[in-house]
C-alpha atoms as a PDB file:
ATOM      1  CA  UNK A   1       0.000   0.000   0.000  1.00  0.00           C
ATOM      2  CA  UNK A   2       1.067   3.262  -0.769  1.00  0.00           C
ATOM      3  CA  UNK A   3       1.205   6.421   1.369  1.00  0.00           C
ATOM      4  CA  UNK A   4      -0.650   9.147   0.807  1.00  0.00           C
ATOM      5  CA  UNK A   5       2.149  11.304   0.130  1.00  0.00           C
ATOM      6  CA  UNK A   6       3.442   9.132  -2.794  1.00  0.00           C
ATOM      7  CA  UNK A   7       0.138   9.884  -4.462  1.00  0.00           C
ATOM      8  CA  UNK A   8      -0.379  12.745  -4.226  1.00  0.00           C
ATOM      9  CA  UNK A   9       1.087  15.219  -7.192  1.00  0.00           C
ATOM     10  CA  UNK A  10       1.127  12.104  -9.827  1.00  0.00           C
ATOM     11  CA  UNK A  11       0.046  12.886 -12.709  1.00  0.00           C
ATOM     12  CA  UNK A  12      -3.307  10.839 -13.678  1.00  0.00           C
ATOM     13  CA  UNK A  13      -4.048   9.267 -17.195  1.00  0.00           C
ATOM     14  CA  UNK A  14      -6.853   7.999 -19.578  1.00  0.00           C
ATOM     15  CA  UNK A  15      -6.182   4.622 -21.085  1.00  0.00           C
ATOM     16  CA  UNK A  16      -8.539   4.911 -23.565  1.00  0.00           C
ATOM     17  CA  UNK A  17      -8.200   8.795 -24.359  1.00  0.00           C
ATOM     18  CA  UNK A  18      -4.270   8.214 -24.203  1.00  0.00           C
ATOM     19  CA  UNK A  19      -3.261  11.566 -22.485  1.00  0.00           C
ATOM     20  CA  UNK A  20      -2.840  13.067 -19.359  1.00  0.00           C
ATOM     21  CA  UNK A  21      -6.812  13.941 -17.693  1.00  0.00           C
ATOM     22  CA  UNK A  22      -5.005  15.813 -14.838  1.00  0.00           C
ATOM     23  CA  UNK A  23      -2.911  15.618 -11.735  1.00  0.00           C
ATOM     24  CA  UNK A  24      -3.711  14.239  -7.867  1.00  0.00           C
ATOM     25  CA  UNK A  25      -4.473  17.218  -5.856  1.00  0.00           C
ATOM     26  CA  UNK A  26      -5.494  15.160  -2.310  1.00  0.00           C
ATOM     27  CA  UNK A  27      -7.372  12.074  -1.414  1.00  0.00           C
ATOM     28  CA  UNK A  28     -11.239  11.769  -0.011  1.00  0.00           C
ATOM     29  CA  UNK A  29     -10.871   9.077   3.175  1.00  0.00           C
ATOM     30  CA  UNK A  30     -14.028   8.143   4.652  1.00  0.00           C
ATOM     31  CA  UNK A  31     -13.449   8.434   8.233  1.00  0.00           C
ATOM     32  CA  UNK A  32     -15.688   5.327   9.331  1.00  0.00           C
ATOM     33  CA  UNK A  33     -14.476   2.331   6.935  1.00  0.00           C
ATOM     34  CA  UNK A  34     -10.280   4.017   6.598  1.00  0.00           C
ATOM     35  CA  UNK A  35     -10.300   3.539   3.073  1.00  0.00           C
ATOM     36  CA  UNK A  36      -9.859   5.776   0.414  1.00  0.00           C
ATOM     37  CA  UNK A  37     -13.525   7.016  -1.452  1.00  0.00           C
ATOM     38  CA  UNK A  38     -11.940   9.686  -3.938  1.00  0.00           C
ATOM     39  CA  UNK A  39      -9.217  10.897  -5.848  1.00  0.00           C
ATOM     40  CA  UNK A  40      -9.162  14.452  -5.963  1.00  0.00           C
ATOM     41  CA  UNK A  41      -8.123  15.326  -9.546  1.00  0.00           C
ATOM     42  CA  UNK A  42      -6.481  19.046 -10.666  1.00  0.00           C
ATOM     43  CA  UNK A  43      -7.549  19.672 -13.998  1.00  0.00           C
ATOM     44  CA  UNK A  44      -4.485  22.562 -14.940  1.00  0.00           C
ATOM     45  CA  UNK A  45      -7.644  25.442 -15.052  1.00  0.00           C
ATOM     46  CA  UNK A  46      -7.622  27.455 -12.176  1.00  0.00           C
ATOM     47  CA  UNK A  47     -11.553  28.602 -12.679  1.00  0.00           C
ATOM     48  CA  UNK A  48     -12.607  24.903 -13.049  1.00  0.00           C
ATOM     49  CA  UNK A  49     -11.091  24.046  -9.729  1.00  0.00           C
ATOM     50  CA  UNK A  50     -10.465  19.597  -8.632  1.00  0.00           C
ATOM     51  CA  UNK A  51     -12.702  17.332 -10.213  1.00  0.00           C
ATOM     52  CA  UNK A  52     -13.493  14.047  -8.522  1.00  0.00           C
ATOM     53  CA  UNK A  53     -12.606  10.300  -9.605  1.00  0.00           C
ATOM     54  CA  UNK A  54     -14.226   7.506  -7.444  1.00  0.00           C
ATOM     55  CA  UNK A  55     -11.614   5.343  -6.327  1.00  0.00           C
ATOM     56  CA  UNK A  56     -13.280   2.530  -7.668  1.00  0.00           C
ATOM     57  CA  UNK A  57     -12.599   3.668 -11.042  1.00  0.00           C
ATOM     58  CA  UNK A  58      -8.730   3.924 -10.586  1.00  0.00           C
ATOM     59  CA  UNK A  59      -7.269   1.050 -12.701  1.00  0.00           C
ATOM     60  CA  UNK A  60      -3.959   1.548 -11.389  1.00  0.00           C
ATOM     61  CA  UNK A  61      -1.154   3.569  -8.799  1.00  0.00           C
ATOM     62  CA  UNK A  62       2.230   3.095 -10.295  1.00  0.00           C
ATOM     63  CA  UNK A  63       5.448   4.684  -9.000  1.00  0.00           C
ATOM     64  CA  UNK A  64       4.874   7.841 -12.273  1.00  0.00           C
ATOM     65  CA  UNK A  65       0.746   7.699 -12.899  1.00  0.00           C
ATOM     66  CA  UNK A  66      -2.547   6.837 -12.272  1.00  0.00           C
ATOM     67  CA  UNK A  67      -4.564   5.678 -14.235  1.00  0.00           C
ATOM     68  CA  UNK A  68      -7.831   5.199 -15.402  1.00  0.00           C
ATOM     69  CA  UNK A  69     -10.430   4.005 -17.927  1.00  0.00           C
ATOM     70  CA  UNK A  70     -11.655   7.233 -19.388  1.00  0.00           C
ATOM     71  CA  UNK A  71     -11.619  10.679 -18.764  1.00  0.00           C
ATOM     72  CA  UNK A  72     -15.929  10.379 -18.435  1.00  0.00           C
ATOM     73  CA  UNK A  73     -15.382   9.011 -14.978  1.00  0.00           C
ATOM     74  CA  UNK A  74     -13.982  11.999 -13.272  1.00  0.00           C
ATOM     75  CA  UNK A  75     -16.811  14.259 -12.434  1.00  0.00           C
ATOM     76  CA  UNK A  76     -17.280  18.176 -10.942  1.00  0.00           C
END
């Protein structure tokens, strides 16, 4: 398992768009089960603010990227 800190700052990419969707800004715990609920996602536009990817839609934490299925599964 990886630390938070390790996470955070990676930069996060669509499989099947093929580019960079954004980077980790922070993680959403939830407090009651300890695991990790959301990804907190920086889209590079500061008027558009984090977007949010369920964890459950994270394919993969490597030691560069994170990755996911498609861009469509981050939401505002």
């Amino acid at each position: 398992m990886k630390k938070s800190q390790e996470i955070i700052g990676l930069p996060v990419f669509s499989v099947v768009d093929g580019r960079e969707v954004g980077q980790v800004k922070d993680l959403v715990i939830n407090p009651e089960e300890g695991v990790v609920e959301y990804v907190l996602v920086n889209g590079g536009s500061w008027y558009v603010g984090a977007r949010v990817l369920p964890y459950r839609a994270v394919l993969g934490i490597g030691a560069h990227a994170v990755t996911t299925e498609s861009e469509t599964q981050l939401t505002t």
